[in-house]
C-alpha atoms as a PDB file:
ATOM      1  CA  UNK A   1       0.000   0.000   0.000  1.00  0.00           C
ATOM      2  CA  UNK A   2       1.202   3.688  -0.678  1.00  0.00           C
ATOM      3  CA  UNK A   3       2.740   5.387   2.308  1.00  0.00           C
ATOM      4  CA  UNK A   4       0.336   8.254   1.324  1.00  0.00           C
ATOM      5  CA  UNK A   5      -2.436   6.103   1.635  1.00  0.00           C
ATOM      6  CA  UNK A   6      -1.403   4.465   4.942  1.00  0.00           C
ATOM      7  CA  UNK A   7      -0.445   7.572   7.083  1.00  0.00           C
ATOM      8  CA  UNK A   8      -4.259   8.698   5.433  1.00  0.00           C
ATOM      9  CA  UNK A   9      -5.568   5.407   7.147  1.00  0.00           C
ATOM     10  CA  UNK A  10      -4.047   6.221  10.147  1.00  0.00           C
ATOM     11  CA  UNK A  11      -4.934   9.416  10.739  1.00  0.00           C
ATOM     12  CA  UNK A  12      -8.803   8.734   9.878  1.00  0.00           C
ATOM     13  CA  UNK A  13      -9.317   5.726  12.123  1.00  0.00           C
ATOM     14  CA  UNK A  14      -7.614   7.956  15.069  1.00  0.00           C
ATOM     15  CA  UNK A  15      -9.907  10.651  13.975  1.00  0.00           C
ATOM     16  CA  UNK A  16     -12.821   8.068  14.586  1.00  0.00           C
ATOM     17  CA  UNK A  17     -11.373   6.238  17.924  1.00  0.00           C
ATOM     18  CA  UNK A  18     -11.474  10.334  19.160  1.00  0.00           C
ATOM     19  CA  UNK A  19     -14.960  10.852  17.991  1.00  0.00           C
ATOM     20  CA  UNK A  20     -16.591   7.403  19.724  1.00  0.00           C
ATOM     21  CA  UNK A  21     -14.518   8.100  22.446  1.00  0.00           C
ATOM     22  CA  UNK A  22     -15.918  11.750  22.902  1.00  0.00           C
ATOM     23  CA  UNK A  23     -19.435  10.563  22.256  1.00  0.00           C
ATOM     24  CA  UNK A  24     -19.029   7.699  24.839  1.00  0.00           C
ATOM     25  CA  UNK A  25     -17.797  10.529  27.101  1.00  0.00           C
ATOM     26  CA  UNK A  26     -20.504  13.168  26.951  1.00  0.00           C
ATOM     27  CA  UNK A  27     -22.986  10.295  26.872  1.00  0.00           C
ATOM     28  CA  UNK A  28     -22.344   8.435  29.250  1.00  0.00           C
ATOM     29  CA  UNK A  29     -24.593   9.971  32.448  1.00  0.00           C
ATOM     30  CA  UNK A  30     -21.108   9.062  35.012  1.00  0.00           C
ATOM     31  CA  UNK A  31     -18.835  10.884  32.945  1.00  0.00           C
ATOM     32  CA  UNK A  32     -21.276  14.156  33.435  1.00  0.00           C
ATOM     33  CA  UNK A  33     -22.283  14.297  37.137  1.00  0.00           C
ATOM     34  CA  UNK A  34     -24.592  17.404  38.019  1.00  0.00           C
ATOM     35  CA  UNK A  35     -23.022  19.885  40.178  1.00  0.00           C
ATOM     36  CA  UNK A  36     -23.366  21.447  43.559  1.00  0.00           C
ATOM     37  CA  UNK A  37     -25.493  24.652  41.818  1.00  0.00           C
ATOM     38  CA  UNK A  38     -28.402  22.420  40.658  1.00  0.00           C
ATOM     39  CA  UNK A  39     -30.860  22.748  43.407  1.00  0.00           C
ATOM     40  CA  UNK A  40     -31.310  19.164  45.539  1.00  0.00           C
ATOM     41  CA  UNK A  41     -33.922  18.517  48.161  1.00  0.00           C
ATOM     42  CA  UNK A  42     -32.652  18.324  51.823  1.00  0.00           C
ATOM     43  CA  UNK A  43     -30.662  15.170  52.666  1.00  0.00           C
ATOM     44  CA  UNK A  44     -29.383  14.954  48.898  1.00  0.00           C
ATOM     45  CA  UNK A  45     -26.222  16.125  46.967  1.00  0.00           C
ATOM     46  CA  UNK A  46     -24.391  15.804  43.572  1.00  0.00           C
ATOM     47  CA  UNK A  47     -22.757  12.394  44.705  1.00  0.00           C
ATOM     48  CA  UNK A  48     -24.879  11.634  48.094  1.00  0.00           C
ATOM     49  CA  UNK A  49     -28.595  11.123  49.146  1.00  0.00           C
ATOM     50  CA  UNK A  50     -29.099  10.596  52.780  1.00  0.00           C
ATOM     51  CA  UNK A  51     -32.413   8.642  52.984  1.00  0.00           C
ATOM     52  CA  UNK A  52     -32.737   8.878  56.683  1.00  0.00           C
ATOM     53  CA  UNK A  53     -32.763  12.882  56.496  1.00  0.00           C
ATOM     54  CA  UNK A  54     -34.944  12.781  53.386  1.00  0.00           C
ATOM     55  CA  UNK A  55     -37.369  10.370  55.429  1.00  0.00           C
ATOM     56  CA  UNK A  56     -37.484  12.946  58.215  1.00  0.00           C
ATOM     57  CA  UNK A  57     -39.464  15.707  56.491  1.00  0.00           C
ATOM     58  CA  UNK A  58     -42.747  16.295  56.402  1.00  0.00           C
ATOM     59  CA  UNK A  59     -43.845  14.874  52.384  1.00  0.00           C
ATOM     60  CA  UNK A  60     -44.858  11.190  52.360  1.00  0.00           C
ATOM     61  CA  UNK A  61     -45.528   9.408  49.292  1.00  0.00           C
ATOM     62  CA  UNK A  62     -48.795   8.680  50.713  1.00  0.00           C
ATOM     63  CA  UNK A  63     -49.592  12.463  50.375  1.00  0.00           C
ATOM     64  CA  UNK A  64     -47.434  15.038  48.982  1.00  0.00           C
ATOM     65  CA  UNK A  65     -48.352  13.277  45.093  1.00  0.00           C
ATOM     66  CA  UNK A  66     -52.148  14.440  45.231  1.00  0.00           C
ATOM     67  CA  UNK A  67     -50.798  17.929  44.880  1.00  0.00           C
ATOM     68  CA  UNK A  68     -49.672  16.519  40.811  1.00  0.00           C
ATOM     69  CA  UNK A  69     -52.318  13.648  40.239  1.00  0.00           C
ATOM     70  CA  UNK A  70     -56.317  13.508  41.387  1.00  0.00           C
ATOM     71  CA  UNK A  71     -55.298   9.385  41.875  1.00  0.00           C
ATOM     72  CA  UNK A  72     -52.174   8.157  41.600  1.00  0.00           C
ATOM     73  CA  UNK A  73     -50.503   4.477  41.542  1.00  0.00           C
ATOM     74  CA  UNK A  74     -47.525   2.705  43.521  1.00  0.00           C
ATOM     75  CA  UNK A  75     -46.479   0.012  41.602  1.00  0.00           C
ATOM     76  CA  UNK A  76     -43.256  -1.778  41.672  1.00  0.00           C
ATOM     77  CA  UNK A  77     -42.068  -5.190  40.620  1.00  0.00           C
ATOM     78  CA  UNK A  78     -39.422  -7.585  42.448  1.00  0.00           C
ATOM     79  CA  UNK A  79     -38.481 -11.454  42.148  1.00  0.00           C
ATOM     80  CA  UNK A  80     -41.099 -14.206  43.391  1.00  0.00           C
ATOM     81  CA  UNK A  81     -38.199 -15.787  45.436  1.00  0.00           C
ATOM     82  CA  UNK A  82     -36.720 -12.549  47.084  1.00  0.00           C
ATOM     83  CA  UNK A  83     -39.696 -10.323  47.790  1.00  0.00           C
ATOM     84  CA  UNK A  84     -39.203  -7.684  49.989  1.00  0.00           C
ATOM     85  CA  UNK A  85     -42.424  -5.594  50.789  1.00  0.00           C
ATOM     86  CA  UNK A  86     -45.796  -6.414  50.000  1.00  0.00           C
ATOM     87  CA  UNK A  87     -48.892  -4.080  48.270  1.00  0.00           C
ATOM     88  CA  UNK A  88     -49.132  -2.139  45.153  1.00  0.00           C
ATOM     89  CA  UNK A  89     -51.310   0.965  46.495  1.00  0.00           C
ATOM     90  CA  UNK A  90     -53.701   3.431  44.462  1.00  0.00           C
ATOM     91  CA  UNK A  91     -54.624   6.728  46.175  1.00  0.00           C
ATOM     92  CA  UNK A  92     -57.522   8.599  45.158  1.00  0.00           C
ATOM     93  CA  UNK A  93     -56.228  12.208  46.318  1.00  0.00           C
ATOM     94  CA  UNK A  94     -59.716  14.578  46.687  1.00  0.00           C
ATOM     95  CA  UNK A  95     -61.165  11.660  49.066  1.00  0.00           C
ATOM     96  CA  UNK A  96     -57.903  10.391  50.486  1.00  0.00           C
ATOM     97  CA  UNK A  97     -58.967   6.793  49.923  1.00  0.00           C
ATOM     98  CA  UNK A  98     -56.251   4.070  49.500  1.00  0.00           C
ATOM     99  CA  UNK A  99     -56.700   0.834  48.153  1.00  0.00           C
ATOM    100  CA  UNK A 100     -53.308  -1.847  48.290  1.00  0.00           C
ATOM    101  CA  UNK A 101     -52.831  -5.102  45.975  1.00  0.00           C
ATOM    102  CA  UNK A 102     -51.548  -7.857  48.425  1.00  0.00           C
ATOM    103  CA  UNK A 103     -50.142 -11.325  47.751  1.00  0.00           C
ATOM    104  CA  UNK A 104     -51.910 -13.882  47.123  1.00  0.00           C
ATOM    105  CA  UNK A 105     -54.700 -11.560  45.181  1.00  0.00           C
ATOM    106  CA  UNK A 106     -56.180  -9.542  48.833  1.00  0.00           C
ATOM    107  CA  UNK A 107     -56.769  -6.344  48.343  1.00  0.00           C
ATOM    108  CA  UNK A 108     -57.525  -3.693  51.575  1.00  0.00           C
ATOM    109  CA  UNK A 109     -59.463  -0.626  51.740  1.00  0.00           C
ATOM    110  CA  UNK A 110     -58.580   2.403  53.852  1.00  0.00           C
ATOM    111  CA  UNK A 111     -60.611   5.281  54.068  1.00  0.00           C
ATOM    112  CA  UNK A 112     -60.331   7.702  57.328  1.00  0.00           C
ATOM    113  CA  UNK A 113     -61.182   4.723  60.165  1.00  0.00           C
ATOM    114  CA  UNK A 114     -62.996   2.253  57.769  1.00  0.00           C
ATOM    115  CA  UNK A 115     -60.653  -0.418  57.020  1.00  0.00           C
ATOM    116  CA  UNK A 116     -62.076  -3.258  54.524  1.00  0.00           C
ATOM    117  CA  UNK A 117     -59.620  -6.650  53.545  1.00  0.00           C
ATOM    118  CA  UNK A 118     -60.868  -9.260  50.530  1.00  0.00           C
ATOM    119  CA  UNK A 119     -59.374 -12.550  50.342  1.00  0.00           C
ATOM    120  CA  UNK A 120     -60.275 -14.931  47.723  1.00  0.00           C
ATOM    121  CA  UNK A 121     -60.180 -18.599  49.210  1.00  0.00           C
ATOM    122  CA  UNK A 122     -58.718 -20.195  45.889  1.00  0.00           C
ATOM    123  CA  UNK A 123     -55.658 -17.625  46.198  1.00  0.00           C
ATOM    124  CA  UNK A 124     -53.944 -18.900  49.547  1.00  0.00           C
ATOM    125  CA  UNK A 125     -52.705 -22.466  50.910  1.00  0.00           C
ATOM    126  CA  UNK A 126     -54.750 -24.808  53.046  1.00  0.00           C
ATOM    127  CA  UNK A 127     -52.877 -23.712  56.298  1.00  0.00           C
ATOM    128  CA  UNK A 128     -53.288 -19.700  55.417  1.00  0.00           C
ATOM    129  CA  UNK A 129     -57.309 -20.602  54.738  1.00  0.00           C
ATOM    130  CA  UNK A 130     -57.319 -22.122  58.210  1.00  0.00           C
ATOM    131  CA  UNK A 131     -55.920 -19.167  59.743  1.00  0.00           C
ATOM    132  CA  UNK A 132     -58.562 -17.244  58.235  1.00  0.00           C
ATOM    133  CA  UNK A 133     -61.344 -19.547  59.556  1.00  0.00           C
ATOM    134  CA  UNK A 134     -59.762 -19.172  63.045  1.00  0.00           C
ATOM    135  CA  UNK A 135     -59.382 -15.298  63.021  1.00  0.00           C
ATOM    136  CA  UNK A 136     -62.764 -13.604  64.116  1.00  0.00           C
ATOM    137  CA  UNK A 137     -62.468 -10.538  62.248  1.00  0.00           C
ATOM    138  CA  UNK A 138     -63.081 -12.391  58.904  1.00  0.00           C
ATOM    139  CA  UNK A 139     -65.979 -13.958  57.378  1.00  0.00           C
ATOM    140  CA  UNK A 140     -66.353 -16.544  54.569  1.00  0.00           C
ATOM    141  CA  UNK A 141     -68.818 -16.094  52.232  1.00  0.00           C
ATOM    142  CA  UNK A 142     -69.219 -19.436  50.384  1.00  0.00           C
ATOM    143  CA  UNK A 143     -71.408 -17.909  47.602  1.00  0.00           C
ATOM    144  CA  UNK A 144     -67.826 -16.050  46.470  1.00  0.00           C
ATOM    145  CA  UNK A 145     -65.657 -18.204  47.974  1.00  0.00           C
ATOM    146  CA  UNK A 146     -63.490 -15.373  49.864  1.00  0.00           C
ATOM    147  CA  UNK A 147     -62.908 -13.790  53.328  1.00  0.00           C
ATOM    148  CA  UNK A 148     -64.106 -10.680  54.446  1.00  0.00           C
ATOM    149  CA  UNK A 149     -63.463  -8.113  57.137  1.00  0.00           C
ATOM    150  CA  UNK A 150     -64.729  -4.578  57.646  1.00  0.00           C
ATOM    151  CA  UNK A 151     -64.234  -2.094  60.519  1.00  0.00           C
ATOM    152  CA  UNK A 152     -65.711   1.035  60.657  1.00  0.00           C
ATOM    153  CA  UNK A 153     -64.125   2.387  63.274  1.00  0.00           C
ATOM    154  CA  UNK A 154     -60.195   0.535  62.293  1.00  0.00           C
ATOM    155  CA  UNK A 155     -58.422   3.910  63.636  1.00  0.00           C
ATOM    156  CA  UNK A 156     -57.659   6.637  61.890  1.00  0.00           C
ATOM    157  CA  UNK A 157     -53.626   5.331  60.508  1.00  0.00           C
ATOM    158  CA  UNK A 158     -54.552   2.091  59.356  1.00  0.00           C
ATOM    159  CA  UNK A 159     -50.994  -0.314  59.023  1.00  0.00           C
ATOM    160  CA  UNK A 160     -49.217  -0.094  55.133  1.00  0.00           C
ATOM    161  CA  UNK A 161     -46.345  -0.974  53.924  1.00  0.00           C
ATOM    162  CA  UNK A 162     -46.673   2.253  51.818  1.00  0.00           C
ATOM    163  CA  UNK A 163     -43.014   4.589  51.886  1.00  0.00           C
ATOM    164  CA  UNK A 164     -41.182   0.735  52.621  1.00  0.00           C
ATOM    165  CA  UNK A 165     -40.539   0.217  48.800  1.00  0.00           C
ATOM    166  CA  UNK A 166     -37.476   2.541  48.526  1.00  0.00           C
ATOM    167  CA  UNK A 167     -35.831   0.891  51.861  1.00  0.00           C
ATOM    168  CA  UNK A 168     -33.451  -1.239  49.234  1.00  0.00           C
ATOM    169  CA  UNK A 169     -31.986   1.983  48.036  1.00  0.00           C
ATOM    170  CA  UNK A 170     -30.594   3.183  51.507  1.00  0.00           C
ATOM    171  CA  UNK A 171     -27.521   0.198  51.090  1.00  0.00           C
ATOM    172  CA  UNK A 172     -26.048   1.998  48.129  1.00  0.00           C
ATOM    173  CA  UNK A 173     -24.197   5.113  47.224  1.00  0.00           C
ATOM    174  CA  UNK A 174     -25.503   7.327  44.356  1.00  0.00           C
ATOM    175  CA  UNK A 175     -24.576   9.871  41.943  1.00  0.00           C
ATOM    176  CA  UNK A 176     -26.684  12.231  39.765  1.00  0.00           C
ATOM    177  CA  UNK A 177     -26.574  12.676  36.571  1.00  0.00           C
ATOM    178  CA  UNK A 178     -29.287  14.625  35.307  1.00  0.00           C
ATOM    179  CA  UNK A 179     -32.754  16.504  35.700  1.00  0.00           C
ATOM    180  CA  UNK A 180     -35.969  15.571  34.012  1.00  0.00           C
ATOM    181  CA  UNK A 181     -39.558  14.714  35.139  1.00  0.00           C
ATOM    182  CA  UNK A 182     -41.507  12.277  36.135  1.00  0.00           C
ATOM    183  CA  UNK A 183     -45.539  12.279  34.737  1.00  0.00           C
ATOM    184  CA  UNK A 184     -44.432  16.017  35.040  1.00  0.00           C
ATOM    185  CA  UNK A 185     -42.964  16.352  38.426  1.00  0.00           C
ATOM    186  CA  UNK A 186     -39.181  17.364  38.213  1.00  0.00           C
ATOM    187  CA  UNK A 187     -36.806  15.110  39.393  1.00  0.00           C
ATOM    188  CA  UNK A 188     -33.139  14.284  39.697  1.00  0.00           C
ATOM    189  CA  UNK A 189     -31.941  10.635  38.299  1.00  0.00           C
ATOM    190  CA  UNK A 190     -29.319   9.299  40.060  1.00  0.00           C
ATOM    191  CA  UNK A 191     -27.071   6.353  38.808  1.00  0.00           C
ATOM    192  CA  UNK A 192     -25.620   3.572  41.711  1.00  0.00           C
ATOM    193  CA  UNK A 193     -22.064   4.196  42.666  1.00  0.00           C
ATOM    194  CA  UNK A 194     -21.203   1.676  45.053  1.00  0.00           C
ATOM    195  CA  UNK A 195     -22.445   0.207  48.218  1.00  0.00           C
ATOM    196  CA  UNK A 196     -21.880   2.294  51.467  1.00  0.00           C
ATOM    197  CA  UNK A 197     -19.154   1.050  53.574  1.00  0.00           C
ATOM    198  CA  UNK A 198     -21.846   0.844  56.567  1.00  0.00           C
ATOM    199  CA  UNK A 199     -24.205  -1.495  54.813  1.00  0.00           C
ATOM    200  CA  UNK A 200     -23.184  -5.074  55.516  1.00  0.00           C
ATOM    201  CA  UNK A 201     -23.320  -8.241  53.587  1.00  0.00           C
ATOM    202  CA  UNK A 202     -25.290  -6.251  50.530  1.00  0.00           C
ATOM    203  CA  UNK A 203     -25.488  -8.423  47.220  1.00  0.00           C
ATOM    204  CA  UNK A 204     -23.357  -5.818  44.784  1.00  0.00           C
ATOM    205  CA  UNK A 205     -25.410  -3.163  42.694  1.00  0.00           C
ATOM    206  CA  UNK A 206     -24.953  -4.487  38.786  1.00  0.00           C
ATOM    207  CA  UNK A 207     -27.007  -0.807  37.673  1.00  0.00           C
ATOM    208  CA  UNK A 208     -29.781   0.556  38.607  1.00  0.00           C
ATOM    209  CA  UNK A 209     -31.375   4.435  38.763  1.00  0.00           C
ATOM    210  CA  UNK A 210     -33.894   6.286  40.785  1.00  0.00           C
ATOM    211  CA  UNK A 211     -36.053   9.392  40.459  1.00  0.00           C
ATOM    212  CA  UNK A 212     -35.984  11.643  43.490  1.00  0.00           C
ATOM    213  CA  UNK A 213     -37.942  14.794  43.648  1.00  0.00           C
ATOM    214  CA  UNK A 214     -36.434  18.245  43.090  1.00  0.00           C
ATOM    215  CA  UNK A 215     -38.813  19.755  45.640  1.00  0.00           C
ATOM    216  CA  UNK A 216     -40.090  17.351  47.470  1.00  0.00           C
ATOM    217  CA  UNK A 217     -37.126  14.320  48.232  1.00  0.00           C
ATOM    218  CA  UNK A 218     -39.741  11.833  47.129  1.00  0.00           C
ATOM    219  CA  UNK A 219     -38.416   8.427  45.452  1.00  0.00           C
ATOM    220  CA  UNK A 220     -40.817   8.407  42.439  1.00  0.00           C
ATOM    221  CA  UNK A 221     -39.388   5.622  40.333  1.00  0.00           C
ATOM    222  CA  UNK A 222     -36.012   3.280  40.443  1.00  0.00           C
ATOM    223  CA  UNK A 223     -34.840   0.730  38.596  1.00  0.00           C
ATOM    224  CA  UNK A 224     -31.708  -1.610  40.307  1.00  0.00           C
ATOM    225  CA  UNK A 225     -30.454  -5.020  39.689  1.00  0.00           C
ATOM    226  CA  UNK A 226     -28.123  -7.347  41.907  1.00  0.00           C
ATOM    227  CA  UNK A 227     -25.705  -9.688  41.549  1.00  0.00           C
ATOM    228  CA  UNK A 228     -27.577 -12.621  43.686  1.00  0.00           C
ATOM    229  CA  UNK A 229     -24.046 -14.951  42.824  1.00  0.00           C
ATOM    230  CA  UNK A 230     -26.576 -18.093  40.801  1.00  0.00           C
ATOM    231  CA  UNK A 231     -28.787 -15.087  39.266  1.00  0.00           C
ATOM    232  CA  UNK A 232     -29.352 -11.333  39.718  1.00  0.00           C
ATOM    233  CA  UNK A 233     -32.225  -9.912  41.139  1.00  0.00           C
ATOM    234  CA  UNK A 234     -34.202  -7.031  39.692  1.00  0.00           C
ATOM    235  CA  UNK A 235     -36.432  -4.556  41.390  1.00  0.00           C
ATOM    236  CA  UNK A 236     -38.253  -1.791  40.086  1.00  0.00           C
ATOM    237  CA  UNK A 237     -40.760   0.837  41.247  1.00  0.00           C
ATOM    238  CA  UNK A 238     -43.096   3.424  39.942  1.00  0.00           C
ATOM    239  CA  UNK A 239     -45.551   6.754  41.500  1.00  0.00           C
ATOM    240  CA  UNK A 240     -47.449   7.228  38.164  1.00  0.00           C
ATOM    241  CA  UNK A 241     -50.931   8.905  37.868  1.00  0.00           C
ATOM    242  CA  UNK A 242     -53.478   6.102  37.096  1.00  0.00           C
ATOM    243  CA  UNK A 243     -57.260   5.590  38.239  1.00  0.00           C
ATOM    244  CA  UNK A 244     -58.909   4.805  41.175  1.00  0.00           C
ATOM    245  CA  UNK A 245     -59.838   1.106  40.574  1.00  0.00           C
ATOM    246  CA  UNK A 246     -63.131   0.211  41.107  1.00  0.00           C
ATOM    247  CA  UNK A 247     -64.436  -0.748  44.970  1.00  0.00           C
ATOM    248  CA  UNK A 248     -68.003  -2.300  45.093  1.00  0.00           C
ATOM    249  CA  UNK A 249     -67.125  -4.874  46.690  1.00  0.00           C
ATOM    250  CA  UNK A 250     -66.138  -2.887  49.970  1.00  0.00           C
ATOM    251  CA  UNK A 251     -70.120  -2.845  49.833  1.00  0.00           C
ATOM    252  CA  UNK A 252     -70.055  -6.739  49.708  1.00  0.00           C
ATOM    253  CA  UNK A 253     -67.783  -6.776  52.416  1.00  0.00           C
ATOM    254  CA  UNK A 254     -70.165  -4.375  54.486  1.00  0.00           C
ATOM    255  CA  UNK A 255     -73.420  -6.375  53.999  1.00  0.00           C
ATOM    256  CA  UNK A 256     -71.491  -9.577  54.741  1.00  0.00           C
ATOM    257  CA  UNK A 257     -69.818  -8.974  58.180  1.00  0.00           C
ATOM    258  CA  UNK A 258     -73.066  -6.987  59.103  1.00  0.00           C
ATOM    259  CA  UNK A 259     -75.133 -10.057  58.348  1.00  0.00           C
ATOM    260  CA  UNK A 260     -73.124 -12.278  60.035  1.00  0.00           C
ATOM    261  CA  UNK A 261     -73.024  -9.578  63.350  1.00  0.00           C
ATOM    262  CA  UNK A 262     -76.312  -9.754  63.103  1.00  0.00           C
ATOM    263  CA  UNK A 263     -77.026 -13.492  63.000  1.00  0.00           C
ATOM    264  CA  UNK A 264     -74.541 -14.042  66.007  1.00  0.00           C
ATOM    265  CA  UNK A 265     -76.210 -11.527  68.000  1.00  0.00           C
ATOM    266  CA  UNK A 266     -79.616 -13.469  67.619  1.00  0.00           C
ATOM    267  CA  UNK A 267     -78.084 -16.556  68.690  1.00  0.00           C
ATOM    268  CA  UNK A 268     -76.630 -14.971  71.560  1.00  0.00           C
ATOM    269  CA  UNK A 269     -79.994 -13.105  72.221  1.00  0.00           C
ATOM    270  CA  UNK A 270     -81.895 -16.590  72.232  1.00  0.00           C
ATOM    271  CA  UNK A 271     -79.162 -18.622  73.930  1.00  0.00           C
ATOM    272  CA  UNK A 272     -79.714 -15.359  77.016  1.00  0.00           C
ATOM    273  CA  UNK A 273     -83.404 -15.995  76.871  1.00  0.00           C
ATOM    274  CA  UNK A 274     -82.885 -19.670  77.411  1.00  0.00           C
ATOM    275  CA  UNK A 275     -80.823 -19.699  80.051  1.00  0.00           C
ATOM    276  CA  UNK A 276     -82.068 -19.817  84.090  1.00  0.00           C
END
């Protein structure tokens, strides 16, 4: 080959190895942190979110959404052999009413101090069913073949596991990378670093990102995977608007513990009347 022709060779394929190289650069979210003048909600930073500090203010994820959404979703995803926390909630922000998806297909009710749980029979094993035929809080209705409880006066903070989704996040170290929103909500994504020296026998972080709130130090979405040594295990989480879902049978549940009060109280009524 001509000398001409190879030191033109040369110089174009360093010309490209420069180019991918820059582009792989200025890409790449780690190579372009944000800096200290981008505004971050208390307990966060460029390369640091404390989730104990962002925790202790007054917004909730149970709450401070309704200001963006009239009903809003949490969703989030995890693996059937390592699950964590249980319920997908839905919030229906003018009424404050909160409906959560539980394992095995229950779903609860919350509204102010009504609490309301459905269990389908055909969803849980023989020894769970047997727990619910022992607990007196819950009755079976054979013509739908589930459990049902319903409390008017539950209290007003009914037990959730609602906030407990981002808990995985607090054994890692983070650095942003960029501002965006979320379903119109600004946010800050942050890429995993590392694991904090603190955290203890943590499987390693293989990725993962999260969404935190410019304002508000909310988690509103993350996406992370670990290296579980056989497998890895991915976990993922979303606030999103989305409907209320539909809650008749809170009715059902209504008409069937009430029926059952009542049927109870007759017997004890006549068993009273009996006795010397």
């Amino acid at each position: 080959m001509d000398r001409r022709h190879v030191v033109g060779l040369v110089v174009v394929l360093v010309a490209i190895g420069i180019g991918v190289f820059a582009f792989m650069t200025f890409s790449s979210p780690q190579a372009t942190p944000l800096g200290s003048d981008q505004p971050y909600p208390p307990g966060a930073g460029p390369d640091h979110i404390n989730f104990t500090t962002l925790n202790a203010n007054n917004n909730t994820v149970s709450h401070t959404p309704r200001n963006y959404w009239d009903s809003y979703a949490i969703v989030h995803t995890e693996p059937p052999e390592r699950q964590l926390v249980e319920g997908d909630y839905y919030i229906n922000s003018s009424t404050g009413e909160i409906i959560g998806q539980r394992w095995h297909n229950g779903t609860v009710y919350i509204n102010g101090s009504t609490y309301a749980f459905v269990q389908p029979a055909d969803s849980i094993p023989e020894h769970q069913r047997e727990e619910f035929e022992s607990d007196p809080e819950f009755v079976y209705d054979n013509t739908i073949d589930a459990y049902y409880r319903y409390d008017p006066q539950y209290g007003q903070l009914a037990p959730t596991n609602i906030g407990r989704h981002p808990d995985i996040l607090g054994a890692y170290t983070w650095t942003a990378t960029n501002t965006t929103t979320h379903h119109s909500v600004p946010v800050i994504t942050y890429r995993v670093s590392g694991e904090r020296a603190t955290a203890a026998d943590v499987p390693p972080a293989i990725n993962g990102t999260l969404r935190l709130g410019v304002e508000d130090g909310i988690v509103y979405a993350f996406d992370i995977t670990l290296d579980g040594d056989e497998r890895n295990y991915r976990y993922t989480y979303d606030v999103r608007p989305a409907p209320f879902p539909d809650h008749e049978w809170v009715g059902t549940a209504r008409e069937v513990v009430s029926a059952n009060e009542s049927s109870n109280g007759s017997s004890d009524r006549q068993q009273l009347h009996q006795s010397p």
